[in-house]
C-alpha atoms as a PDB file:
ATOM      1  CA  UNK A   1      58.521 142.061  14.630  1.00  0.00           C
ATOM      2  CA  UNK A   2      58.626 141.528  18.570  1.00  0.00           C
ATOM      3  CA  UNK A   3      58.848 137.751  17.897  1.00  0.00           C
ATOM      4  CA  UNK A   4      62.385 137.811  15.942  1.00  0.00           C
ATOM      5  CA  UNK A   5      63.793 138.825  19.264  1.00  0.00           C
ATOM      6  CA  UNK A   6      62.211 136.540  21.503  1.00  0.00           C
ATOM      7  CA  UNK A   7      64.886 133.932  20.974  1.00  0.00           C
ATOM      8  CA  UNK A   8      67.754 136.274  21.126  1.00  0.00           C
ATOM      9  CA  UNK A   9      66.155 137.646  24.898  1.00  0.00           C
ATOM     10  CA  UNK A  10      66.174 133.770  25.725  1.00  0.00           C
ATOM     11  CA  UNK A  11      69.548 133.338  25.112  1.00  0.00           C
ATOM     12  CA  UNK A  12      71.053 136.223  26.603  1.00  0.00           C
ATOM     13  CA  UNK A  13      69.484 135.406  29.956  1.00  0.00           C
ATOM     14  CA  UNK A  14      70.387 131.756  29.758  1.00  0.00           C
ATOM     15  CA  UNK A  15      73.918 132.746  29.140  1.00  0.00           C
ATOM     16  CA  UNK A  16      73.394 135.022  31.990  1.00  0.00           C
ATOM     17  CA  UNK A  17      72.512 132.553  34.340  1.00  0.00           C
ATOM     18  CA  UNK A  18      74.843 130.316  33.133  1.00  0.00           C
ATOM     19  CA  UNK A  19      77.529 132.651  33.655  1.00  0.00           C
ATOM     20  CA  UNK A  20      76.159 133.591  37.263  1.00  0.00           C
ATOM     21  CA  UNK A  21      76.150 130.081  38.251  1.00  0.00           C
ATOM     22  CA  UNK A  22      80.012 129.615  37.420  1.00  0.00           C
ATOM     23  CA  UNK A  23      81.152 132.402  38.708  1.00  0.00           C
ATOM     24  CA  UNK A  24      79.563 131.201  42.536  1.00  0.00           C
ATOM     25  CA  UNK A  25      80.415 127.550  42.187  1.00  0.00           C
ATOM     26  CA  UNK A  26      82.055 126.806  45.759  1.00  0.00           C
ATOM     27  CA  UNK A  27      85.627 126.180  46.342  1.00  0.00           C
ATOM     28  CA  UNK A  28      87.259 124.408  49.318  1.00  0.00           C
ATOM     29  CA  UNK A  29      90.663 123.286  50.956  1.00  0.00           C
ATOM     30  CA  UNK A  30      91.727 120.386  52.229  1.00  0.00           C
ATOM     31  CA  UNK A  31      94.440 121.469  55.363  1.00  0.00           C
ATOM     32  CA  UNK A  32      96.162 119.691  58.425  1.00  0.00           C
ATOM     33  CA  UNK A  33      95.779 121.114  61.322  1.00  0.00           C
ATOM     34  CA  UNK A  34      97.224 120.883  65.169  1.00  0.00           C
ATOM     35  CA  UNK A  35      96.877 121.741  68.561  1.00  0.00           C
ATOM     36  CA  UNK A  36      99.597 121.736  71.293  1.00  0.00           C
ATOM     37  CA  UNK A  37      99.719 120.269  74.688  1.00  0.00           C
ATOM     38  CA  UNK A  38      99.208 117.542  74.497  1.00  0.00           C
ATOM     39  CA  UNK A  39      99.800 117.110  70.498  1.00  0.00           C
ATOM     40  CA  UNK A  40      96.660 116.878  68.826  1.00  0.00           C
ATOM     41  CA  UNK A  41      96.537 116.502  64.930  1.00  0.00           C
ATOM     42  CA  UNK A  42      93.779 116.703  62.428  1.00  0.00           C
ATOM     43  CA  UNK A  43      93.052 116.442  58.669  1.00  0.00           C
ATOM     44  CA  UNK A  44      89.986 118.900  57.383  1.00  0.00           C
ATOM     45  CA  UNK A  45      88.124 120.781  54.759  1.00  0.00           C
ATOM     46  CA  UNK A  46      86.699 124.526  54.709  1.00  0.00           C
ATOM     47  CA  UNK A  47      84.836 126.251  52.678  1.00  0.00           C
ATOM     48  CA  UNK A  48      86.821 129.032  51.188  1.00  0.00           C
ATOM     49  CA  UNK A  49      85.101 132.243  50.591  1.00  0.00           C
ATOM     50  CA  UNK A  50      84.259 133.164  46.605  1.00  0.00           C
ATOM     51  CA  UNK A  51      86.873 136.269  46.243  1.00  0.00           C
ATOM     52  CA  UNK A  52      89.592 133.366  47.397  1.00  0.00           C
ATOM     53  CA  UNK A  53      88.439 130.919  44.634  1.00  0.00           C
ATOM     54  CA  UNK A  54      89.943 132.909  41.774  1.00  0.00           C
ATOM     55  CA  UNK A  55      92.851 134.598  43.994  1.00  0.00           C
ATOM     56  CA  UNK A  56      96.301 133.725  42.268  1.00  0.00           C
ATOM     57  CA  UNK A  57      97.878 134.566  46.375  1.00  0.00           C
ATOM     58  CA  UNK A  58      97.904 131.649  48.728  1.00  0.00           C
ATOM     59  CA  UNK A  59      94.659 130.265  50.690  1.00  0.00           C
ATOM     60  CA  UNK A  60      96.767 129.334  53.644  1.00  0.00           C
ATOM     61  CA  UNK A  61      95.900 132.841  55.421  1.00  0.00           C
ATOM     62  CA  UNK A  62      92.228 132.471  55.328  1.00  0.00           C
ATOM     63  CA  UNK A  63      92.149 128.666  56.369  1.00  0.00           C
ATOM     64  CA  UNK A  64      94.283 129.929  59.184  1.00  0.00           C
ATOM     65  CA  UNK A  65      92.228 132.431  60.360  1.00  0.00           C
ATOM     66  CA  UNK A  66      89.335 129.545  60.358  1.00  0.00           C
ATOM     67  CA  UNK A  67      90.522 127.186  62.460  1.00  0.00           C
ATOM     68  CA  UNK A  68      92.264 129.346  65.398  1.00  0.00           C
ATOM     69  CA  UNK A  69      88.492 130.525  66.273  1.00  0.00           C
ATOM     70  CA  UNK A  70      88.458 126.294  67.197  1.00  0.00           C
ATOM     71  CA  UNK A  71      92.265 127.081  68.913  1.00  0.00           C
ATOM     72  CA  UNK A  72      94.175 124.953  66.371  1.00  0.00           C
ATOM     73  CA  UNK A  73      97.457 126.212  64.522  1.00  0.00           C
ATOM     74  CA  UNK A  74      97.132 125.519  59.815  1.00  0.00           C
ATOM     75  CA  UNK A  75      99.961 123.239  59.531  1.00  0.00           C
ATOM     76  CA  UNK A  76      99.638 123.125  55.945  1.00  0.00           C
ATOM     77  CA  UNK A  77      97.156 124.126  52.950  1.00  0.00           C
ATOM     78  CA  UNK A  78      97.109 120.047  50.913  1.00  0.00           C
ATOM     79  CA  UNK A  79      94.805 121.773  47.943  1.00  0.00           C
ATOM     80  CA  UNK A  80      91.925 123.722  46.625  1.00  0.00           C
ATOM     81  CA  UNK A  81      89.800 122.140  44.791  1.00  0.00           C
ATOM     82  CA  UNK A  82      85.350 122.530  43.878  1.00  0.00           C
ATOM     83  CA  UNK A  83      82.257 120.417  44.960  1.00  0.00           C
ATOM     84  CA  UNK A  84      83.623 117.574  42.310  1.00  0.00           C
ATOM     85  CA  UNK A  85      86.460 116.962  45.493  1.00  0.00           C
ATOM     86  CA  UNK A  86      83.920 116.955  48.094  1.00  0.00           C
ATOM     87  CA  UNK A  87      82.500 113.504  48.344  1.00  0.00           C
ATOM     88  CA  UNK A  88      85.858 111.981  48.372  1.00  0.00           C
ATOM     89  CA  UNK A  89      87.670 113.645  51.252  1.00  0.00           C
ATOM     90  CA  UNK A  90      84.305 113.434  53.330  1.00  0.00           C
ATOM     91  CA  UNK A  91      85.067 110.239  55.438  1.00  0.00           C
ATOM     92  CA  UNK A  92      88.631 111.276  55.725  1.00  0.00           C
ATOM     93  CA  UNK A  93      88.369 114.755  57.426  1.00  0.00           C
ATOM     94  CA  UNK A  94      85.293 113.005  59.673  1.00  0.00           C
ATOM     95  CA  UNK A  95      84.491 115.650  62.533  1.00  0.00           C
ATOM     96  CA  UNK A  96      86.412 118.462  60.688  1.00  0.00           C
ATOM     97  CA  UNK A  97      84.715 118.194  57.477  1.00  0.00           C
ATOM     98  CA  UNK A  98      83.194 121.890  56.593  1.00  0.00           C
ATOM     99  CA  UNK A  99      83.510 122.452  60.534  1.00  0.00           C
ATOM    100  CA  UNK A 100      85.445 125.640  60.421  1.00  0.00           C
END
């Protein structure tokens, strides 16, 4: 009798880890960034942290907080977007991609 649940125990842990592995897929944002004196601008990406992935409030806070521990001011928050985004803006943010 065992047996006839075998296949339901598969699928409930599949689905499981399934739904473990969407709910941690990575997010990231895409900002611009500068520092005064002289004028120094830049174009990066950070990794946002998972509670900020699903947050309905603005990013723009935490990205902020990132950067100033490298002394630069969040000009603006471009997008948030997951690991599908990644490759693309790679080349682009150059020294400041995933930096912060």
């Amino acid at each position: 009798m065992t047996h006839r649940f075998f296949p339901r125990i598969l699928l409930a842990i599949g689905v499981a880890l399934f739904a473990g592995t969407a709910a941690q897929a990575a997010c990231y944002a895409d900002y611009k960034a500068k520092q005064d004196d002289p004028l120094k601008l830049h174009y990066g990406v950070v990794q946002l942290p998972d509670a900020a992935c699903d947050a309905a409030n603005s990013v723009a806070p935490i990205v902020a907080e990132k950067i100033a521990a490298g002394g630069w001011t969040l000009l603006n928050v471009l997008g948030v977007f997951g690991d599908e985004g990644l490759s693309e803006r790679k080349a682009s943010a150059g020294d400041y991609f995933l930096r912060f």
